[in-house]
PDB file of N, CA and C in Angstrom:
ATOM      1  N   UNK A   1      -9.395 -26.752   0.393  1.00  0.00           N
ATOM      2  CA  UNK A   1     -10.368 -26.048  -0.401  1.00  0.00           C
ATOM      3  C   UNK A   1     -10.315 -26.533  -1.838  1.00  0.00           C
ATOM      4  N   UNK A   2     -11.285 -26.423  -2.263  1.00  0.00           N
ATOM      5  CA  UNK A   2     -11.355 -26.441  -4.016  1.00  0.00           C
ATOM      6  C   UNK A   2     -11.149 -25.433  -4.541  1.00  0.00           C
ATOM      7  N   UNK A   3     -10.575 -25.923  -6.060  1.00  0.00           N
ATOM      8  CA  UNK A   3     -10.309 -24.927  -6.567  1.00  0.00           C
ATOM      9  C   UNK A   3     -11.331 -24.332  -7.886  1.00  0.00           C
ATOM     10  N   UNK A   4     -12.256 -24.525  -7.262  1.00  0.00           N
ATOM     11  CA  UNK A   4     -14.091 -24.240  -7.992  1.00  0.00           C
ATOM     12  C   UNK A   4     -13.892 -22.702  -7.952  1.00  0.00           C
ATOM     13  N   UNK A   5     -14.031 -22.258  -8.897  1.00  0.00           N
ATOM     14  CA  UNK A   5     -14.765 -21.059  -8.743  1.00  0.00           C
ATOM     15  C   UNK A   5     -15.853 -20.526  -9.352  1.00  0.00           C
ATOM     16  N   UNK A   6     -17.148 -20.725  -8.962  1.00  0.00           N
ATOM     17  CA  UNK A   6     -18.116 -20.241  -9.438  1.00  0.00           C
ATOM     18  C   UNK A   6     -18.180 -18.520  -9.722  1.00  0.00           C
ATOM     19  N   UNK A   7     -18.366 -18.223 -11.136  1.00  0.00           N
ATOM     20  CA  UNK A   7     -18.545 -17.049 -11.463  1.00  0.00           C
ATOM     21  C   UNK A   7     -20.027 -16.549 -11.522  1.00  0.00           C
ATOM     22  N   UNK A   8     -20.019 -14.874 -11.262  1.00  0.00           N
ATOM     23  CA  UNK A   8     -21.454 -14.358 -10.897  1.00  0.00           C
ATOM     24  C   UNK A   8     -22.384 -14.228 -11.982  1.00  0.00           C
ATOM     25  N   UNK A   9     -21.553 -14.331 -13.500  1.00  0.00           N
ATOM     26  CA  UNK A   9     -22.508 -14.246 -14.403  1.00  0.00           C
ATOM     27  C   UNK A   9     -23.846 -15.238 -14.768  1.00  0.00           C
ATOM     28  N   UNK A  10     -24.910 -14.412 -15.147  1.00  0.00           N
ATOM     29  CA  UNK A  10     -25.727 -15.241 -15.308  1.00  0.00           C
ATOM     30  C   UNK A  10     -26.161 -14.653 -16.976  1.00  0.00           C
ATOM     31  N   UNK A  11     -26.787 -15.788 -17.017  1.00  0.00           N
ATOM     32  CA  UNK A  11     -27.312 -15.516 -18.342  1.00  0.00           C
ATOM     33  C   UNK A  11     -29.063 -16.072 -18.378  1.00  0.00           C
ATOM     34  N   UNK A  12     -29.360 -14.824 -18.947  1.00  0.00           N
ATOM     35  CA  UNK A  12     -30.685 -14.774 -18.282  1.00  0.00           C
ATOM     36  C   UNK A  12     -31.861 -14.696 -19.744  1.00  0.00           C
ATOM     37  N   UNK A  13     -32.719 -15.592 -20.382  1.00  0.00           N
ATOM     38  CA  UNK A  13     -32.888 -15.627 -21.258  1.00  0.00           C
ATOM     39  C   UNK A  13     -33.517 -14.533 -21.534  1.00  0.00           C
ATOM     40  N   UNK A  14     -33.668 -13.744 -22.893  1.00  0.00           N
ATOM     41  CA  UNK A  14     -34.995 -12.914 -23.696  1.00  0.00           C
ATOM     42  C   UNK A  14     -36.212 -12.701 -23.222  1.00  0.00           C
ATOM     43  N   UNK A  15     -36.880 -11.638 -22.688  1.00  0.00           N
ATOM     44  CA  UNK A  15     -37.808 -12.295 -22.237  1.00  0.00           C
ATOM     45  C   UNK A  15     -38.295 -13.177 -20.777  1.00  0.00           C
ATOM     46  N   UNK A  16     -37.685 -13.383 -20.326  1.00  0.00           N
ATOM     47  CA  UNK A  16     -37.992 -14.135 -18.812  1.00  0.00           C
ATOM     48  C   UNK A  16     -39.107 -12.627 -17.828  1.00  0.00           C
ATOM     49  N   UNK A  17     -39.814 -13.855 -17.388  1.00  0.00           N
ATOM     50  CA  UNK A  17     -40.251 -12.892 -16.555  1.00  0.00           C
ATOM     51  C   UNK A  17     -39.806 -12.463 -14.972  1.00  0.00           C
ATOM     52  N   UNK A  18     -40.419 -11.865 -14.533  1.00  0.00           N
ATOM     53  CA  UNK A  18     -39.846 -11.706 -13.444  1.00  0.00           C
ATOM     54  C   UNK A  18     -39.198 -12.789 -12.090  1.00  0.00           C
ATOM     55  N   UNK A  19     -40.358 -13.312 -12.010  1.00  0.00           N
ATOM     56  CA  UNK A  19     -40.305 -15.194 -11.488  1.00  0.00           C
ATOM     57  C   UNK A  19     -39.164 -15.488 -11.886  1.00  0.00           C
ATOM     58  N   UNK A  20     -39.493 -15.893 -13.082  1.00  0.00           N
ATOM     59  CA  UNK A  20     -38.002 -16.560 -13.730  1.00  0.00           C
ATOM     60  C   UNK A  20     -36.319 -16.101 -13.403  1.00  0.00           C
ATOM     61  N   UNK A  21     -36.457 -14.591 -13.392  1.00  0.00           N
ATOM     62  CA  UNK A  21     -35.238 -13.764 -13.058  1.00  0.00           C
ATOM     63  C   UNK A  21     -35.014 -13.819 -11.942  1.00  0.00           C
ATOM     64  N   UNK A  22     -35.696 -14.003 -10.517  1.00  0.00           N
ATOM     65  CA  UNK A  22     -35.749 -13.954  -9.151  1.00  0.00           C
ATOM     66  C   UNK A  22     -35.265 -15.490  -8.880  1.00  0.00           C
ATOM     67  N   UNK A  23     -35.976 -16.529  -9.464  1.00  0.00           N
ATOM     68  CA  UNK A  23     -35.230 -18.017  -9.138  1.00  0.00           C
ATOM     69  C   UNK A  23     -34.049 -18.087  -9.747  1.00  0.00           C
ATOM     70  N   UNK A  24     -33.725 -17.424 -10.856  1.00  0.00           N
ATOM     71  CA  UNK A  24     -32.406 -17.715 -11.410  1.00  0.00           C
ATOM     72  C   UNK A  24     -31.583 -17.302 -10.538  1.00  0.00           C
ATOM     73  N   UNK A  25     -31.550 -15.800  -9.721  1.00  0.00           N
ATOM     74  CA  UNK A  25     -30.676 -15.320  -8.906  1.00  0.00           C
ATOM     75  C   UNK A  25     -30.776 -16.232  -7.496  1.00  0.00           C
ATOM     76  N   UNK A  26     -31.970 -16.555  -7.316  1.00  0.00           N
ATOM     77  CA  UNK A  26     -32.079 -17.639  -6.203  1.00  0.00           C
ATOM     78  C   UNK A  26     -31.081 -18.853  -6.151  1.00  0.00           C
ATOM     79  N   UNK A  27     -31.158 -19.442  -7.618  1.00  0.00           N
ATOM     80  CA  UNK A  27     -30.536 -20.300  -7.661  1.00  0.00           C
ATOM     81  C   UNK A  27     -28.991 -20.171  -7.549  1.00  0.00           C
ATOM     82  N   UNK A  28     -28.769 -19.166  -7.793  1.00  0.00           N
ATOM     83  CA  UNK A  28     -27.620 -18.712  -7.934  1.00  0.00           C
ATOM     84  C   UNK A  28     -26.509 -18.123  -6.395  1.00  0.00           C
ATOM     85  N   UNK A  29     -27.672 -17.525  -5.337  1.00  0.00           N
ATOM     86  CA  UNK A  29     -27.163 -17.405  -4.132  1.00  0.00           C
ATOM     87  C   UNK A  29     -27.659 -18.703  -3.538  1.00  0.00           C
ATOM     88  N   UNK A  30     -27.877 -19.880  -4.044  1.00  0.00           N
ATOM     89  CA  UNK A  30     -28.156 -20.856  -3.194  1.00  0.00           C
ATOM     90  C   UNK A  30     -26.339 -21.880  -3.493  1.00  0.00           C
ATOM     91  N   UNK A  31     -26.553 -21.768  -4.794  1.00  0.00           N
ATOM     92  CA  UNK A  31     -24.986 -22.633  -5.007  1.00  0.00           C
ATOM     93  C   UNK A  31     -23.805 -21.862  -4.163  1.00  0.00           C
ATOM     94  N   UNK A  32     -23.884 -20.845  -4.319  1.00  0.00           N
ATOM     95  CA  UNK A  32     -22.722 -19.954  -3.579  1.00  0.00           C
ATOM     96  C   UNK A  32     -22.636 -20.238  -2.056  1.00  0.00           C
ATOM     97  N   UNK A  33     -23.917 -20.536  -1.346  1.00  0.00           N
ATOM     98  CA  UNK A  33     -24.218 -20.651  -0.105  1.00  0.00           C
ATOM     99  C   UNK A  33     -23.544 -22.014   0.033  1.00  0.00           C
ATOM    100  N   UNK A  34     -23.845 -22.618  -0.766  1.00  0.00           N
ATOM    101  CA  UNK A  34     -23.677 -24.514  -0.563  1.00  0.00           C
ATOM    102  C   UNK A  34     -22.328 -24.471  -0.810  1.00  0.00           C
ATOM    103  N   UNK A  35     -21.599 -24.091  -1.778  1.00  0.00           N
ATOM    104  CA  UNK A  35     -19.649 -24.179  -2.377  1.00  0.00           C
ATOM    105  C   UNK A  35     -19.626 -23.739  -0.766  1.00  0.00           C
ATOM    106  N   UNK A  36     -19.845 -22.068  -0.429  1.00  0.00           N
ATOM    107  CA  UNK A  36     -18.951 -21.835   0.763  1.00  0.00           C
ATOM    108  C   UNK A  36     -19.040 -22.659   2.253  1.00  0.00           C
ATOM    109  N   UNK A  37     -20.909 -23.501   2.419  1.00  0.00           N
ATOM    110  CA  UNK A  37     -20.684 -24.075   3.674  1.00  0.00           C
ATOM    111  C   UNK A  37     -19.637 -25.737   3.134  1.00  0.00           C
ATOM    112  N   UNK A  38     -19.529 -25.710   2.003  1.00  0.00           N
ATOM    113  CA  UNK A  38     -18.631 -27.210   1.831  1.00  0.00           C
ATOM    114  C   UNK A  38     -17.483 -27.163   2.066  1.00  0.00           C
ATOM    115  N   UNK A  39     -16.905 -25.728   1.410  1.00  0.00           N
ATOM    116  CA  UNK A  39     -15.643 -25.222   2.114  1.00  0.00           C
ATOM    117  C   UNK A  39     -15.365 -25.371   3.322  1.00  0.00           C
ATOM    118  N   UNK A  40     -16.545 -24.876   4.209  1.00  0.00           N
ATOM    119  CA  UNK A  40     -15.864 -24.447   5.442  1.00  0.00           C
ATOM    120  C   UNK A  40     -16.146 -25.885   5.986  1.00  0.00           C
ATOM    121  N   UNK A  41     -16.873 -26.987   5.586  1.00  0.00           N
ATOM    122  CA  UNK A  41     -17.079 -28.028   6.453  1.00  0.00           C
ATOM    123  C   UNK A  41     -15.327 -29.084   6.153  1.00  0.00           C
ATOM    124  N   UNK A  42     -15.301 -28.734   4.937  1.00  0.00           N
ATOM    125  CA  UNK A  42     -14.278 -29.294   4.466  1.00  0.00           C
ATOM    126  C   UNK A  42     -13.046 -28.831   5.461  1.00  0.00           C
ATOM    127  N   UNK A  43     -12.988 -27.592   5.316  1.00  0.00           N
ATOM    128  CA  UNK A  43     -11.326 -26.882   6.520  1.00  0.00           C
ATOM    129  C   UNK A  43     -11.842 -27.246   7.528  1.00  0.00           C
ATOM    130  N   UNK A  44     -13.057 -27.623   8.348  1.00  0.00           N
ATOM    131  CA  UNK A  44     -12.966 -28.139   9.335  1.00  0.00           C
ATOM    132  C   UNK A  44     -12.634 -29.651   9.630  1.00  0.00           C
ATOM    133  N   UNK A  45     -13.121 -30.176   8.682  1.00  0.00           N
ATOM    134  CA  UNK A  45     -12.529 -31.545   8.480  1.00  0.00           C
ATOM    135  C   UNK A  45     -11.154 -32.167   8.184  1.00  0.00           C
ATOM    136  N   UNK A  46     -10.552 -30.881   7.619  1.00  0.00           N
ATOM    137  CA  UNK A  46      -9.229 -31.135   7.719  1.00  0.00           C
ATOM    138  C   UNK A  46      -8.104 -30.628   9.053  1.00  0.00           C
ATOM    139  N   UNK A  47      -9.165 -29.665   9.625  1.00  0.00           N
ATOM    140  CA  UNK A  47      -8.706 -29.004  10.716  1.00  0.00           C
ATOM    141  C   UNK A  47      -8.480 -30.440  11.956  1.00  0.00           C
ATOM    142  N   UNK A  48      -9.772 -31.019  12.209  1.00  0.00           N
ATOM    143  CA  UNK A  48     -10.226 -32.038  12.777  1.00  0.00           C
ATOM    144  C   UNK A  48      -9.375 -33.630  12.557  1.00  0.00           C
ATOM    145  N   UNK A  49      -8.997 -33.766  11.336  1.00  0.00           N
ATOM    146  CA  UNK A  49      -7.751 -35.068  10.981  1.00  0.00           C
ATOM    147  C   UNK A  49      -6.787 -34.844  11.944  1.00  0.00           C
ATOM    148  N   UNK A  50      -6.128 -33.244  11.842  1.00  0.00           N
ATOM    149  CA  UNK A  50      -4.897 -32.779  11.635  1.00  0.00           C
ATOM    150  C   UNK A  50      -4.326 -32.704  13.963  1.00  0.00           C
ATOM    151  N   UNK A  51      -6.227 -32.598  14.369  1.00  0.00           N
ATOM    152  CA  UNK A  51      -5.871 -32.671  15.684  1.00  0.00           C
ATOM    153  C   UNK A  51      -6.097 -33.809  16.088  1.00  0.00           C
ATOM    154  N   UNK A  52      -6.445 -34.779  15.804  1.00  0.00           N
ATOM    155  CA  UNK A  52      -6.761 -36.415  16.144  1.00  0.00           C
ATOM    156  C   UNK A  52      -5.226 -36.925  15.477  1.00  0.00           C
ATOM    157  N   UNK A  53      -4.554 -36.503  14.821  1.00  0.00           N
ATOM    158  CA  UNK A  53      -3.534 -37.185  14.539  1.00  0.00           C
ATOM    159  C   UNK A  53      -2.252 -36.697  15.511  1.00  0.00           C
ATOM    160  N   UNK A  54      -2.599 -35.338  15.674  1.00  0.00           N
ATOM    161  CA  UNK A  54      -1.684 -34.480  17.077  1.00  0.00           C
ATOM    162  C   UNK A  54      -1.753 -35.218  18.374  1.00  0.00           C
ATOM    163  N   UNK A  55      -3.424 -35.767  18.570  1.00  0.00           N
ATOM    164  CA  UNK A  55      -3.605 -36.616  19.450  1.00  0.00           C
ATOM    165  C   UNK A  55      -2.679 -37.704  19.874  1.00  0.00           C
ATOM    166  N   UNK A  56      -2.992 -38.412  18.422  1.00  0.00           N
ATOM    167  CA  UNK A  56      -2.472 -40.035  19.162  1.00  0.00           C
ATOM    168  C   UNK A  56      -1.051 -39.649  18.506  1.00  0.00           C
ATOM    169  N   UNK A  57      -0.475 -39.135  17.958  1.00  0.00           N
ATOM    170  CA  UNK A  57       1.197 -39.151  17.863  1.00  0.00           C
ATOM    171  C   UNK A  57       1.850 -38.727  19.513  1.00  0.00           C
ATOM    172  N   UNK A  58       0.946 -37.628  20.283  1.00  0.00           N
ATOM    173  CA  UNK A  58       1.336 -37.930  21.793  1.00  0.00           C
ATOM    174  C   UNK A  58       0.817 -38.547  22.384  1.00  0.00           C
ATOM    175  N   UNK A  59       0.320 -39.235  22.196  1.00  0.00           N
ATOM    176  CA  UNK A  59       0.345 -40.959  23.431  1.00  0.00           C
ATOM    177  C   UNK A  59       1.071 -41.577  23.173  1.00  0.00           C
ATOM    178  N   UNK A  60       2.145 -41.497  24.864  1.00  0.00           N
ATOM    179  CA  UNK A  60       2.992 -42.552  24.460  1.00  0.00           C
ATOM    180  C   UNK A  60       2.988 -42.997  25.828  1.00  0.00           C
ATOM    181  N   UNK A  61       3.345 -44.110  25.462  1.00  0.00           N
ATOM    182  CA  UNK A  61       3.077 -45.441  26.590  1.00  0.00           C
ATOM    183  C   UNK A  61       4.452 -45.250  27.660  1.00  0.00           C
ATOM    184  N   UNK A  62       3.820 -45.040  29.107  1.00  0.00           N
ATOM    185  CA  UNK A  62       4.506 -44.311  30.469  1.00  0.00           C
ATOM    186  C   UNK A  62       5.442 -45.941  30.610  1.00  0.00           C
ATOM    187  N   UNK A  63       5.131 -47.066  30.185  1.00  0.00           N
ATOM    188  CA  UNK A  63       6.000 -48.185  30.390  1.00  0.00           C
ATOM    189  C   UNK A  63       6.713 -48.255  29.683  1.00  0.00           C
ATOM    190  N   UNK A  64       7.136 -47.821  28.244  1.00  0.00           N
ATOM    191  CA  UNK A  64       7.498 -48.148  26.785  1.00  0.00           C
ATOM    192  C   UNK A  64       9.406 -48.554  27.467  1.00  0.00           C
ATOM    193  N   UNK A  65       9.866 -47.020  28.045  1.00  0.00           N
ATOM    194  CA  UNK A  65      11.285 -46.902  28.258  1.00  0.00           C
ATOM    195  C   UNK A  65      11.464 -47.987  29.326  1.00  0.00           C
ATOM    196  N   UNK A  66      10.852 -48.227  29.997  1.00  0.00           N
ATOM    197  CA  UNK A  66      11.031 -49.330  31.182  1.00  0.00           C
ATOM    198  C   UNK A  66      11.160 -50.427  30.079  1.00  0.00           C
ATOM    199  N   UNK A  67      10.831 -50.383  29.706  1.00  0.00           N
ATOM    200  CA  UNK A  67      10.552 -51.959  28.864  1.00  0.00           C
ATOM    201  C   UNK A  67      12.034 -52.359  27.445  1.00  0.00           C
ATOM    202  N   UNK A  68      12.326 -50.815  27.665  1.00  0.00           N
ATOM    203  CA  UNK A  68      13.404 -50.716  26.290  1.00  0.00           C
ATOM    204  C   UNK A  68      14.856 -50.865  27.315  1.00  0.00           C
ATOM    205  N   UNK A  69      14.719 -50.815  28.461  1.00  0.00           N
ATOM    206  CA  UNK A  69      15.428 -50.480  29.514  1.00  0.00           C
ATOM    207  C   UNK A  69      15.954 -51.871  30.651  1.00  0.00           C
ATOM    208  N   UNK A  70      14.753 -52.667  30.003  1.00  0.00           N
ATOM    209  CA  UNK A  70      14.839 -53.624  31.141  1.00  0.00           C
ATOM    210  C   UNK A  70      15.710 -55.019  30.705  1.00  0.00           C
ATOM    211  N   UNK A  71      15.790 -55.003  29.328  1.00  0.00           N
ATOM    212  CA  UNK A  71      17.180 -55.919  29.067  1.00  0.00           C
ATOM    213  C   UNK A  71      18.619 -55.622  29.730  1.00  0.00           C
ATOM    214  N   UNK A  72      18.965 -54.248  29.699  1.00  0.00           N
ATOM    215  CA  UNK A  72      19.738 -53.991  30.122  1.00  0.00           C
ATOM    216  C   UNK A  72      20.207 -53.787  31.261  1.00  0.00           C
ATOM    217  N   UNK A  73      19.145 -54.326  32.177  1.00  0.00           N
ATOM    218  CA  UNK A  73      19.067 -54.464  33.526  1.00  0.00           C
ATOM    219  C   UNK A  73      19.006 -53.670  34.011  1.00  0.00           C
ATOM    220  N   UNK A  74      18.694 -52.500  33.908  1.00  0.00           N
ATOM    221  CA  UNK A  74      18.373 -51.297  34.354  1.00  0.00           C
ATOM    222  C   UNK A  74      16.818 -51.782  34.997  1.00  0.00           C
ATOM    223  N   UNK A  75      16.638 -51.346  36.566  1.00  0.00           N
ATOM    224  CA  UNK A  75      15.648 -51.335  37.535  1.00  0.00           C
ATOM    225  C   UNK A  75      14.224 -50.667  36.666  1.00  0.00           C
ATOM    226  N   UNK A  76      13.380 -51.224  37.158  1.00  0.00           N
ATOM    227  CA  UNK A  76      12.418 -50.306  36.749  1.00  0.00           C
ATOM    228  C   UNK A  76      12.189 -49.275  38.287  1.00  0.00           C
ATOM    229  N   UNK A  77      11.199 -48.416  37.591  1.00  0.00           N
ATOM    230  CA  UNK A  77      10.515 -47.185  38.336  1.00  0.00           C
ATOM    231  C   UNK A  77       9.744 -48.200  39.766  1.00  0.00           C
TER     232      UNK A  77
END
């Protein structure tokens, strides 16, 4: 995660009309929307490294010990 934190204040000029006050808050639940889906795409992306690397650290090759084994004259399987 980042360590962003968007705060709720707005500052809203003198005067604005209504329009103006409604896109500002628009704009404002739109960034919040976007930080939190980046977040969550982000923990999934790290979620996602973290099991592809779980992956291939267990593959291990069913010949490897035969092969570490077979100088020593030890039979294979």
């Amino acid at each position: 995660m980042n360590a962003v934190v968007p705060t709720r204040t707005i500052t809203v000029p003198r005067g604005a009309s209504t329009i103006e006050r409604a896109s500002i808050r628009l704009a404002g639940a739109m960034t919040r929307w976007a930080m939190r889906r980046a977040e969550r795409r982000e923990d999934r992306r790290e979620r996602m490294l973290v099991a592809i690397q779980e992956q291939q650290t267990r593959k291990i090759d069913p010949h490897a010990t035969d092969h570490l084994l077979a100088p020593l004259g030890v039979r294979r399987r």
